[in-house]
N, C-alpha and C. Protein backbone atom coordinates (compact mmCIF):
# COMPACT_ATOMS: atom_id res chain seq x y z
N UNK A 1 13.84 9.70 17.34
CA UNK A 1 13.30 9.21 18.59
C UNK A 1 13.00 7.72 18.43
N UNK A 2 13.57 6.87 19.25
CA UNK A 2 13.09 5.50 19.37
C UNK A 2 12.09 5.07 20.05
N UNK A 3 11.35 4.05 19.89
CA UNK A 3 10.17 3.65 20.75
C UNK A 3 10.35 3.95 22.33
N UNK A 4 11.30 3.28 22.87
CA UNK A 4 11.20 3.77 24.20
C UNK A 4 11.33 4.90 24.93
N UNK A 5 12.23 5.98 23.98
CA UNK A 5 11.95 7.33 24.19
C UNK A 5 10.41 7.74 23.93
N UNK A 6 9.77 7.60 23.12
CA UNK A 6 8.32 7.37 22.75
C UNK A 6 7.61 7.36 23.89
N UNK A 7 7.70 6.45 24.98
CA UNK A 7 7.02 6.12 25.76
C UNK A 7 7.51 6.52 26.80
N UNK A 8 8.31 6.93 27.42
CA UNK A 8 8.52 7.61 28.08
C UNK A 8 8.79 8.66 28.11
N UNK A 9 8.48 9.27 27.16
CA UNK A 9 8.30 11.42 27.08
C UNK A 9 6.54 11.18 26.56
N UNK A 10 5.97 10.60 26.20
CA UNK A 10 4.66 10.47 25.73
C UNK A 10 3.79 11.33 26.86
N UNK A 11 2.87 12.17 26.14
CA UNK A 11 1.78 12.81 26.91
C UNK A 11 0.54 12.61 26.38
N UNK A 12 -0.33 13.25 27.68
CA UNK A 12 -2.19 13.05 26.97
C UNK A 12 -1.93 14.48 26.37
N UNK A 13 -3.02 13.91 25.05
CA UNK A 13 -3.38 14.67 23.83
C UNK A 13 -4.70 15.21 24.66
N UNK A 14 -5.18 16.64 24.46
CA UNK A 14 -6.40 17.07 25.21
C UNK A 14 -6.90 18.07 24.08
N UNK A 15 -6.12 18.87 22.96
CA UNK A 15 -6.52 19.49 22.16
C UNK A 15 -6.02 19.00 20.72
N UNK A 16 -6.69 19.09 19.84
CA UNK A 16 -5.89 18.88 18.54
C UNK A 16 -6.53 19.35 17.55
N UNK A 17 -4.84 20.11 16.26
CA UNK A 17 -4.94 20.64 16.27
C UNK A 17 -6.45 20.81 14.46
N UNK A 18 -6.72 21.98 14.21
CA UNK A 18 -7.60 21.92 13.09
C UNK A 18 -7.28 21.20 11.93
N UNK A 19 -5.52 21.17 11.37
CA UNK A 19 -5.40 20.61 9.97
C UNK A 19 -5.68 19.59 9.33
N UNK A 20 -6.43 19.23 8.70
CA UNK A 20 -6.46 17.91 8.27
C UNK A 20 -4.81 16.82 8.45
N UNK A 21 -4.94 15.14 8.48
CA UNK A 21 -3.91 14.85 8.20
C UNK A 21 -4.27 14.22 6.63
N UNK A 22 -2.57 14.55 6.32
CA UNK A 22 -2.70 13.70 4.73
C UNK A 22 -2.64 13.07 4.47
N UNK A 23 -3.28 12.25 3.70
CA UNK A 23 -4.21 10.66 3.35
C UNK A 23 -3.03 9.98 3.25
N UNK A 24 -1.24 10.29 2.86
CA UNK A 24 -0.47 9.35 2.70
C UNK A 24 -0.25 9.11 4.17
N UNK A 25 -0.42 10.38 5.11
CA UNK A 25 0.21 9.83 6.50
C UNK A 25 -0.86 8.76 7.09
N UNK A 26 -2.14 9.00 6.61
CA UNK A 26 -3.12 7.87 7.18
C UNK A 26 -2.83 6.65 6.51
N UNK A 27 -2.41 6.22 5.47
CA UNK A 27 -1.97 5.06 4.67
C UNK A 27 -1.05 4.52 5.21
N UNK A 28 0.35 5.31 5.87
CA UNK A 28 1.17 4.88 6.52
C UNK A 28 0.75 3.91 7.77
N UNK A 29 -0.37 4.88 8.68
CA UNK A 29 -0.29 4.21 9.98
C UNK A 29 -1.13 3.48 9.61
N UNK A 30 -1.98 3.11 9.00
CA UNK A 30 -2.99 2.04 8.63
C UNK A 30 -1.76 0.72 8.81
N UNK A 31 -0.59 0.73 7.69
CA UNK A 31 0.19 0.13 6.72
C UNK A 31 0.93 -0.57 8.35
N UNK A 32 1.22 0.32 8.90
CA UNK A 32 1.97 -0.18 10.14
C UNK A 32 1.09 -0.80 10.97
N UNK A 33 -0.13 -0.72 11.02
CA UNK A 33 -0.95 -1.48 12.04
C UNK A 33 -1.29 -2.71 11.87
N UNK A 34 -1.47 -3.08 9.94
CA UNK A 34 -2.09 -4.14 9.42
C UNK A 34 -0.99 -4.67 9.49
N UNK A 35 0.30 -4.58 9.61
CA UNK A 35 1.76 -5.43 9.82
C UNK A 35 2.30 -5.78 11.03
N UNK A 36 1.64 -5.05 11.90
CA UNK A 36 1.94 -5.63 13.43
C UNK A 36 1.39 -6.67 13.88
N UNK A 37 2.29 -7.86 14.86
CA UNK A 37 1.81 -9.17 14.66
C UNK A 37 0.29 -9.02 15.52
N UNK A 38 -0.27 -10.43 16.04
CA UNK A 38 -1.54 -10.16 16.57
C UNK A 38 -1.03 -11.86 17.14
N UNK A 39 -1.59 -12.08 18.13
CA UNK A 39 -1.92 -13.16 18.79
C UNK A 39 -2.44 -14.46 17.90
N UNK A 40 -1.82 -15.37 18.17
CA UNK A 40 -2.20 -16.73 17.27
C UNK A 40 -2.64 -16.27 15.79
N UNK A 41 -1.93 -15.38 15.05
CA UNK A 41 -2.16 -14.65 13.72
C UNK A 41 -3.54 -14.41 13.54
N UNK A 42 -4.74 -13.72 14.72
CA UNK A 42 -6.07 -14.04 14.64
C UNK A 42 -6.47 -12.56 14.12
N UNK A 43 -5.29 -11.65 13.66
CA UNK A 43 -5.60 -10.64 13.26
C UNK A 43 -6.91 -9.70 13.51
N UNK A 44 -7.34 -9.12 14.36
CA UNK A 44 -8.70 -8.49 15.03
C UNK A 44 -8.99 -7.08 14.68
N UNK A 45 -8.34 -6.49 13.40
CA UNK A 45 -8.53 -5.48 13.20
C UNK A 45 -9.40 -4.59 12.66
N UNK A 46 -9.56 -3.66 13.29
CA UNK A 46 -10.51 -2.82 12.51
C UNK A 46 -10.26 -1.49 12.71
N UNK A 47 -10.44 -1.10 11.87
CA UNK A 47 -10.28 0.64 11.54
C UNK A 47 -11.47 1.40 11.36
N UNK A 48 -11.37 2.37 12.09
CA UNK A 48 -12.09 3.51 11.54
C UNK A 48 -11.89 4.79 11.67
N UNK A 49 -11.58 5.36 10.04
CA UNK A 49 -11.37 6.67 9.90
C UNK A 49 -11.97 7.76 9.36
């Protein structure tokens, strides 16, 4: 699936589900967020997990 398929089949999340996710998949999206550009490189991020 490519991004714009992404966004246009995308739905609201209303239940979810019990399993934990695994700490590499949280490392991932961390990894992809801290690499996405940001406005005048002013980087504004913050996480919390």
């Amino acid at each position: 699936m490519d991004v714009l398929e992404a966004i246009a089949t995308k739905r609201a999340v209303r239940e979810y589900k019990p399993d934990p996710v695994p700490a590499e998949t949280i490392r991932t999206i961390l990894d992809a967020g801290r690499r996405a550009q940001s406005s005048r490189n002013s980087q504004p991020w913050r996480y919390i997990v």
